[in-house]
N, C-alpha and C. Protein backbone atom coordinates (compact mmCIF):
# COMPACT_ATOMS: atom_id res chain seq x y z
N UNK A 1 -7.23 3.84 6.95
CA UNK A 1 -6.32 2.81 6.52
C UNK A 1 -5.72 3.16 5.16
N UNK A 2 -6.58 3.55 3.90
CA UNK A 2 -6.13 3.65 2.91
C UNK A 2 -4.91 5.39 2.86
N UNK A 3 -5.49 6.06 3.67
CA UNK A 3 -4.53 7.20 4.08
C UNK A 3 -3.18 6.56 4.68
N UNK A 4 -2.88 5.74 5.41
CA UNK A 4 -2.08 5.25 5.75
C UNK A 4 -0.85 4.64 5.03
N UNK A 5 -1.56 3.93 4.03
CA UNK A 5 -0.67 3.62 2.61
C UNK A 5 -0.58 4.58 1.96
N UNK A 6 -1.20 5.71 1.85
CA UNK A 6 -0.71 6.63 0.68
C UNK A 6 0.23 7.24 1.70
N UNK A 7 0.53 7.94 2.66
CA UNK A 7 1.16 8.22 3.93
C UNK A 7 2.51 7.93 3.79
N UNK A 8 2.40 6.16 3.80
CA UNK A 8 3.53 5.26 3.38
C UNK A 8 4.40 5.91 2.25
N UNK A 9 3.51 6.00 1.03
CA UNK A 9 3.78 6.00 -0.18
C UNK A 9 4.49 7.21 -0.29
N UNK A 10 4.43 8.43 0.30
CA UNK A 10 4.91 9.84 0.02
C UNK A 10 6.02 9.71 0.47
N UNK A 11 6.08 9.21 2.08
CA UNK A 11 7.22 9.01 2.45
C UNK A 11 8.09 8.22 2.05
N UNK A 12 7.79 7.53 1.29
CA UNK A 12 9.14 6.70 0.77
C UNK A 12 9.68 7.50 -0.53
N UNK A 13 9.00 8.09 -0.94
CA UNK A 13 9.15 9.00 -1.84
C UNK A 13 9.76 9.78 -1.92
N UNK A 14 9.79 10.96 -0.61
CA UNK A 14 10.73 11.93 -0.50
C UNK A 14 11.53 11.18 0.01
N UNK A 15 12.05 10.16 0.80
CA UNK A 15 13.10 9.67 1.43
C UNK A 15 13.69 9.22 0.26
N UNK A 16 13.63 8.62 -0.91
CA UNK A 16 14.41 8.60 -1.88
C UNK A 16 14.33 9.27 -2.52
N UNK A 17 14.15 10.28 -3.11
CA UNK A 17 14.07 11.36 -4.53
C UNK A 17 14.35 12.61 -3.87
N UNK A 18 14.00 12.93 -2.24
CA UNK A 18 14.49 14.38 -2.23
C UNK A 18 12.88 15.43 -2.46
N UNK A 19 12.96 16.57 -1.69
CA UNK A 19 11.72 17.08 -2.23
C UNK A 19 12.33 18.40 -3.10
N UNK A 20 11.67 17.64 -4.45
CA UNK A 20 11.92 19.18 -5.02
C UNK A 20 10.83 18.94 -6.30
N UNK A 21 10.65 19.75 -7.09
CA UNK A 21 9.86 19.65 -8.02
C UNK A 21 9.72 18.67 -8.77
N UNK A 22 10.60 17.52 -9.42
CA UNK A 22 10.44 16.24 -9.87
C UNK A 22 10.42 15.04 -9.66
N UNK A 23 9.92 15.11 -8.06
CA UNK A 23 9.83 13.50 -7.63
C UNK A 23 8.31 13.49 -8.92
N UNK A 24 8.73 11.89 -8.68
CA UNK A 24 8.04 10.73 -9.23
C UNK A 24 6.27 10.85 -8.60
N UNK A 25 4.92 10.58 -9.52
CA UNK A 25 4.16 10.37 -9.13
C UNK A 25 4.37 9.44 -8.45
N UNK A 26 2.89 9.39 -7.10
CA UNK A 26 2.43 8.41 -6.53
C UNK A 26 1.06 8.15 -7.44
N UNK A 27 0.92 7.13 -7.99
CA UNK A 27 -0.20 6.22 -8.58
C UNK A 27 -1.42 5.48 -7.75
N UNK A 28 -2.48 5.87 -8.03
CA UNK A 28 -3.58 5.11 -7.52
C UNK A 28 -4.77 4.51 -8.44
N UNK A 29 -4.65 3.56 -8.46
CA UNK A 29 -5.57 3.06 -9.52
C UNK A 29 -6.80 2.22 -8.59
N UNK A 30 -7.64 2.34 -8.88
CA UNK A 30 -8.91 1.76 -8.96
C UNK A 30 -9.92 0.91 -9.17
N UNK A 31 -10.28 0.00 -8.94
CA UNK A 31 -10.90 -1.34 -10.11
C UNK A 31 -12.25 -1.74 -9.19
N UNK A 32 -13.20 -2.11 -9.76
CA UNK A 32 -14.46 -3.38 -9.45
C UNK A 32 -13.56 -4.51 -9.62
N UNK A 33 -14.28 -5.33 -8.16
CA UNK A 33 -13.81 -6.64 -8.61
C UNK A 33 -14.50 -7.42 -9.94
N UNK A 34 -14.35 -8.90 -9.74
CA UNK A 34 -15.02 -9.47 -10.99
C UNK A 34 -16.55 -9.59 -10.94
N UNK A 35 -16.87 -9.88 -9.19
CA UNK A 35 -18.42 -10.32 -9.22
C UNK A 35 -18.75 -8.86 -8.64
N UNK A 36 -18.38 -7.73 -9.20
CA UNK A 36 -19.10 -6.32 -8.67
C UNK A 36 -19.02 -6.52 -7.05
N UNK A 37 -18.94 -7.15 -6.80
CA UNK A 37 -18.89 -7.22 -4.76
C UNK A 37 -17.67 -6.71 -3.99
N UNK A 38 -16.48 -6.16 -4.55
CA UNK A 38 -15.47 -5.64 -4.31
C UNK A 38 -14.86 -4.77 -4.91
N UNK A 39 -14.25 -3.70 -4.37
CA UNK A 39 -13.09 -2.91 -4.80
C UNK A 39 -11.68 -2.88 -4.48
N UNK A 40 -10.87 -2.84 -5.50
CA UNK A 40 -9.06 -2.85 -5.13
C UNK A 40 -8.60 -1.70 -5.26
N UNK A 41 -8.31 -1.22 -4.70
CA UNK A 41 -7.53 0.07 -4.61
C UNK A 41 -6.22 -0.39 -4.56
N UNK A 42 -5.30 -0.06 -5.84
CA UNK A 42 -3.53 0.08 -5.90
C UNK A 42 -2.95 1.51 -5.69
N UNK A 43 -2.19 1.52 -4.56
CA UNK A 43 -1.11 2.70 -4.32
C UNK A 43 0.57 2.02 -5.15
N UNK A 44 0.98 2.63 -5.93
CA UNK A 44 2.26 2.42 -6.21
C UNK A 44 3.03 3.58 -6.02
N UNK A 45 4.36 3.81 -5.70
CA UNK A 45 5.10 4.63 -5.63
C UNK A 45 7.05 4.37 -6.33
N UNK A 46 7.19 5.07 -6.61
CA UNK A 46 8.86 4.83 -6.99
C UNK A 46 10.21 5.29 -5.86
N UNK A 47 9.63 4.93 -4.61
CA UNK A 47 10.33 4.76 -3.68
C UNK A 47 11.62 3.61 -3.65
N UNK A 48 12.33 3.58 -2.75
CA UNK A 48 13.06 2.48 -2.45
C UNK A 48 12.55 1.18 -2.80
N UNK A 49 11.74 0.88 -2.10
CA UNK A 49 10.69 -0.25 -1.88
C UNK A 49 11.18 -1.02 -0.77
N UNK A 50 10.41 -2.20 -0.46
CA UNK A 50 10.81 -2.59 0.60
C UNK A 50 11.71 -3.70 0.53
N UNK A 51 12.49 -3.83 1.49
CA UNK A 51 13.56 -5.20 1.14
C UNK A 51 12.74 -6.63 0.97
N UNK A 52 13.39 -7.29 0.01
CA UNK A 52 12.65 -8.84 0.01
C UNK A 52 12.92 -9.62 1.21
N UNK A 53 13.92 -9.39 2.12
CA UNK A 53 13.94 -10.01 3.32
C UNK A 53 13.35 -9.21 4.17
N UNK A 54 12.28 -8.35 3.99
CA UNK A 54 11.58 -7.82 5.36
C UNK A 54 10.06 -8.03 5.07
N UNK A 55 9.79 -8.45 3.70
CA UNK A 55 8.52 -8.28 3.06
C UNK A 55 7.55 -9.47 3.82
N UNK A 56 8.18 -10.67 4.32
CA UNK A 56 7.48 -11.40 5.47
C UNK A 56 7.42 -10.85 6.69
N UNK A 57 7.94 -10.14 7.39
CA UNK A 57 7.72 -9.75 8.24
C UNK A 57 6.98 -8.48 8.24
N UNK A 58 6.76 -7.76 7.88
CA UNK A 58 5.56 -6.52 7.41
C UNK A 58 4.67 -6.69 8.64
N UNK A 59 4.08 -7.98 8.58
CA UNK A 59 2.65 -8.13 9.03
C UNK A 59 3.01 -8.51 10.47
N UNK A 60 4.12 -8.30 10.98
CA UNK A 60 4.58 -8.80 12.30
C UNK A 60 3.61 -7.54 13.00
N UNK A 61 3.17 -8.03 14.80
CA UNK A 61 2.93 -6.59 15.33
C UNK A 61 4.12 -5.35 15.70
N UNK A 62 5.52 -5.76 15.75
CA UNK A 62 6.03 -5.29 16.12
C UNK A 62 7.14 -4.97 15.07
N UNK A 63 7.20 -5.15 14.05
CA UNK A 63 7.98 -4.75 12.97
C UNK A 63 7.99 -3.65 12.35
N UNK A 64 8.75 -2.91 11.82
CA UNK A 64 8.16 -1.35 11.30
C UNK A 64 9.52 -0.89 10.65
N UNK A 65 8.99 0.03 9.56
CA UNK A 65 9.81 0.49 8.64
C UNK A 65 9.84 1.66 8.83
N UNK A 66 9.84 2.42 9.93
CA UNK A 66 10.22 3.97 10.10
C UNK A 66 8.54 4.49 10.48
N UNK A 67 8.07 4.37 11.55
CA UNK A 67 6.70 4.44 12.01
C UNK A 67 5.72 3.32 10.95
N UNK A 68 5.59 2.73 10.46
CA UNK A 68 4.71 1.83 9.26
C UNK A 68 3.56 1.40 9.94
N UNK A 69 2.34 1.89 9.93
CA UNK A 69 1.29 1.24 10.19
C UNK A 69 0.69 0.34 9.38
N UNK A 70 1.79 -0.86 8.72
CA UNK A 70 0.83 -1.04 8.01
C UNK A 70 -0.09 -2.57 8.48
N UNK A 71 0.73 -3.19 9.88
CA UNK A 71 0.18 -4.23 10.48
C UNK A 71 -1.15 -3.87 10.70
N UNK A 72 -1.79 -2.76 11.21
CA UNK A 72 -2.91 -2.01 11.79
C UNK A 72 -3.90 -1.97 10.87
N UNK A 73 -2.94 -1.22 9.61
CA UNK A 73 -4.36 -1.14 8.28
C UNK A 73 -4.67 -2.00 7.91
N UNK A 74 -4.21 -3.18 8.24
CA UNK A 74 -4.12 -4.71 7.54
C UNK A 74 -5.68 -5.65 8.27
N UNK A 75 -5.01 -5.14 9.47
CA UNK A 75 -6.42 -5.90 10.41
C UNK A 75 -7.59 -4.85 10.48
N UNK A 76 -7.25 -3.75 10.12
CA UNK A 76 -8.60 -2.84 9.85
C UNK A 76 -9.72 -3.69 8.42
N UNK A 77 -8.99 -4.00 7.43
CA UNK A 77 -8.76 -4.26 6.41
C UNK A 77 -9.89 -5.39 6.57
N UNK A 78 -9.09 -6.30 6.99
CA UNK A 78 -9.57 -7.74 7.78
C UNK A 78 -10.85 -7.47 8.67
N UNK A 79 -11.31 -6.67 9.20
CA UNK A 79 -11.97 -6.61 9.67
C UNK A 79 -13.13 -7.06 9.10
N UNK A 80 -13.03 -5.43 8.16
CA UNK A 80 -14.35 -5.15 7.12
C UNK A 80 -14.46 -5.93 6.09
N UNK A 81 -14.14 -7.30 6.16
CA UNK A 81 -13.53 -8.66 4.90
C UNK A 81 -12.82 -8.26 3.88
N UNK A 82 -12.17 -7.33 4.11
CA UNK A 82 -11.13 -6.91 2.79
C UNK A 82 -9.54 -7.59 2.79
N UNK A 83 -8.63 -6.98 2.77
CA UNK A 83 -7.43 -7.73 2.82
C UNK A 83 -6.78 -6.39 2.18
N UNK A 84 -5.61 -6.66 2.88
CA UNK A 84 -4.33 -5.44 2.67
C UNK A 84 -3.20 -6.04 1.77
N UNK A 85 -2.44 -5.86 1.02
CA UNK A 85 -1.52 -7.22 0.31
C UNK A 85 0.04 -5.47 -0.10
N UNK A 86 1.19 -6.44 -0.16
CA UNK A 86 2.08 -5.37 -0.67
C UNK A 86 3.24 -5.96 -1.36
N UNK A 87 3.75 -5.54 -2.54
CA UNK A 87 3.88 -6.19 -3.72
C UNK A 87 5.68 -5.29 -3.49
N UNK A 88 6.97 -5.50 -3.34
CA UNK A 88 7.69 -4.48 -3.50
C UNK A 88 8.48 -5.50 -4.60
N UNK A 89 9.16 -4.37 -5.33
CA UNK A 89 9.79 -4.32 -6.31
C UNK A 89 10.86 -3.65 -6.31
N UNK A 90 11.57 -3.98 -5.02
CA UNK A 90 12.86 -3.41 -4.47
C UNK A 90 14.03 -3.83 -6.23
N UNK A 91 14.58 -2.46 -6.12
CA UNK A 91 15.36 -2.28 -7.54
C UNK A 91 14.91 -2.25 -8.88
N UNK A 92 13.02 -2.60 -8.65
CA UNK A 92 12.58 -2.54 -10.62
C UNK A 92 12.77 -1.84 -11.26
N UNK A 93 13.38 -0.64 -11.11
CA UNK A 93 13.15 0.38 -12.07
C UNK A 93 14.81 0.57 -13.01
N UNK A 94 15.32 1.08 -14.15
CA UNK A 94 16.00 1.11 -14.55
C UNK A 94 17.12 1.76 -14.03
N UNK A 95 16.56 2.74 -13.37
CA UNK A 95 17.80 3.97 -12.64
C UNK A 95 18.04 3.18 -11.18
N UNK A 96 17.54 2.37 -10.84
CA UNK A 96 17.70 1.55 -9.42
C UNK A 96 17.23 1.98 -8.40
N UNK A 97 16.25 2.60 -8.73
CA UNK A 97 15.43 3.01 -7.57
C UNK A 97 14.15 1.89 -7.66
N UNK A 98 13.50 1.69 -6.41
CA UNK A 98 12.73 0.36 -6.76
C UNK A 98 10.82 0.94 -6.58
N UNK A 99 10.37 1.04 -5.48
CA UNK A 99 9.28 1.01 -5.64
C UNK A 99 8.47 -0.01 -4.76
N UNK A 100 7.42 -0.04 -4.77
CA UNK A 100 5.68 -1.02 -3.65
C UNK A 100 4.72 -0.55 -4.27
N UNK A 101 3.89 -1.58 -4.45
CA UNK A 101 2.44 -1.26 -5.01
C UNK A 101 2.07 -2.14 -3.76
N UNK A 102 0.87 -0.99 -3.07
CA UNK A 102 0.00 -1.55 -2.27
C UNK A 102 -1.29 -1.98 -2.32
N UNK A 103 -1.98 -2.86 -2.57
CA UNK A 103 -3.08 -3.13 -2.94
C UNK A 103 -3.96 -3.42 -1.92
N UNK A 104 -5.48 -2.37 -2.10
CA UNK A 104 -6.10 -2.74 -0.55
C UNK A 104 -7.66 -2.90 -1.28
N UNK A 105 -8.21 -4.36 -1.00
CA UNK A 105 -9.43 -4.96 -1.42
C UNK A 105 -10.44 -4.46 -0.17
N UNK A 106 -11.70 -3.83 -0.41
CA UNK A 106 -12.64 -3.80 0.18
C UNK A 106 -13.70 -4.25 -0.64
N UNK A 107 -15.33 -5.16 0.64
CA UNK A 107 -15.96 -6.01 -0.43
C UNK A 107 -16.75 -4.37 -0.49
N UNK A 108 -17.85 -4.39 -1.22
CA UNK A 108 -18.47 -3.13 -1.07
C UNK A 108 -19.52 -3.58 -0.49
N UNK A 109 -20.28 -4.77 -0.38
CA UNK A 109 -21.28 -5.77 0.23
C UNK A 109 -21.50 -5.16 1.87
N UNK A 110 -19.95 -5.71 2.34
CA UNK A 110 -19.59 -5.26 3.71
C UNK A 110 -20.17 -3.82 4.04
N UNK A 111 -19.40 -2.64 3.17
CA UNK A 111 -19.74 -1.45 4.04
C UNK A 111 -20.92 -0.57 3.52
N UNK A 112 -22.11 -1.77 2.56
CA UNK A 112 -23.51 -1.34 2.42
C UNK A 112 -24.47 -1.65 3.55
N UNK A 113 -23.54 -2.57 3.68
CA UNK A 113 -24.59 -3.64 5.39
C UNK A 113 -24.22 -3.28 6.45
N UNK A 114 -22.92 -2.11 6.68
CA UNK A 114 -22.44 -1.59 7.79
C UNK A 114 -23.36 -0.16 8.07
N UNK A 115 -23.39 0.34 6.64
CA UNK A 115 -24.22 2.15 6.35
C UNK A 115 -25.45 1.77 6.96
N UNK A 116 -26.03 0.28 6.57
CA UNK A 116 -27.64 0.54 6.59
C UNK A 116 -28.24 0.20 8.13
């Protein structure tokens, strides 16, 4: 699942910037939740981003942004009590290129009680 968003993330990447030596990092940041029982994993990228009129529909089964799994990683997500969430920021950036930060919560509770 989390391959899936970074997946996402490249590809939107070269589809706006082109591949050549100075595309834009893809960002992944990391965090404990507050009660230690979870982790968030953020993918951001300086892609397009996604339109604000498609950003409800994402989670449709049948909706898709150029192959997008991201209905799939979502209920993977859901499964393991985590949650998939995606933040776009279609146009934030100064040069007008926009960008998505994907944020994917897993509890760590869950996949200690799944290992054991």
């Amino acid at each position: 699942m989390l391959l899936e968003v970074i997946k996402n993330s490249m590809r939107a990447v070269v589809e706006c910037h082109g591949v050549d030596n100075n595309m834009p990092p893809i960002k992944i940041v990391i965090a404990d939740g507050e009660d230690n029982e979870d982790v968030s994993i953020k993918v951001s990228d300086e892609g397009e981003g996604i339109p604000r009129s498609s950003v409800s529909r994402i989670w449709s089964y049948f909706y898709t942004t150029a192959d997008s799994e991201a209905f799939e990683s979502r209920l993977f997500a859901r499964y393991f009590g985590g949650d998939l969430q995606v933040i776009s920021m279609e146009g934030y950036e100064g040069d007008g290129s926009g960008g998505a930060a994907n944020v994917v919560e897993y509890p760590i509770f869950v996949y200690m009680s799944k290992l054991l």
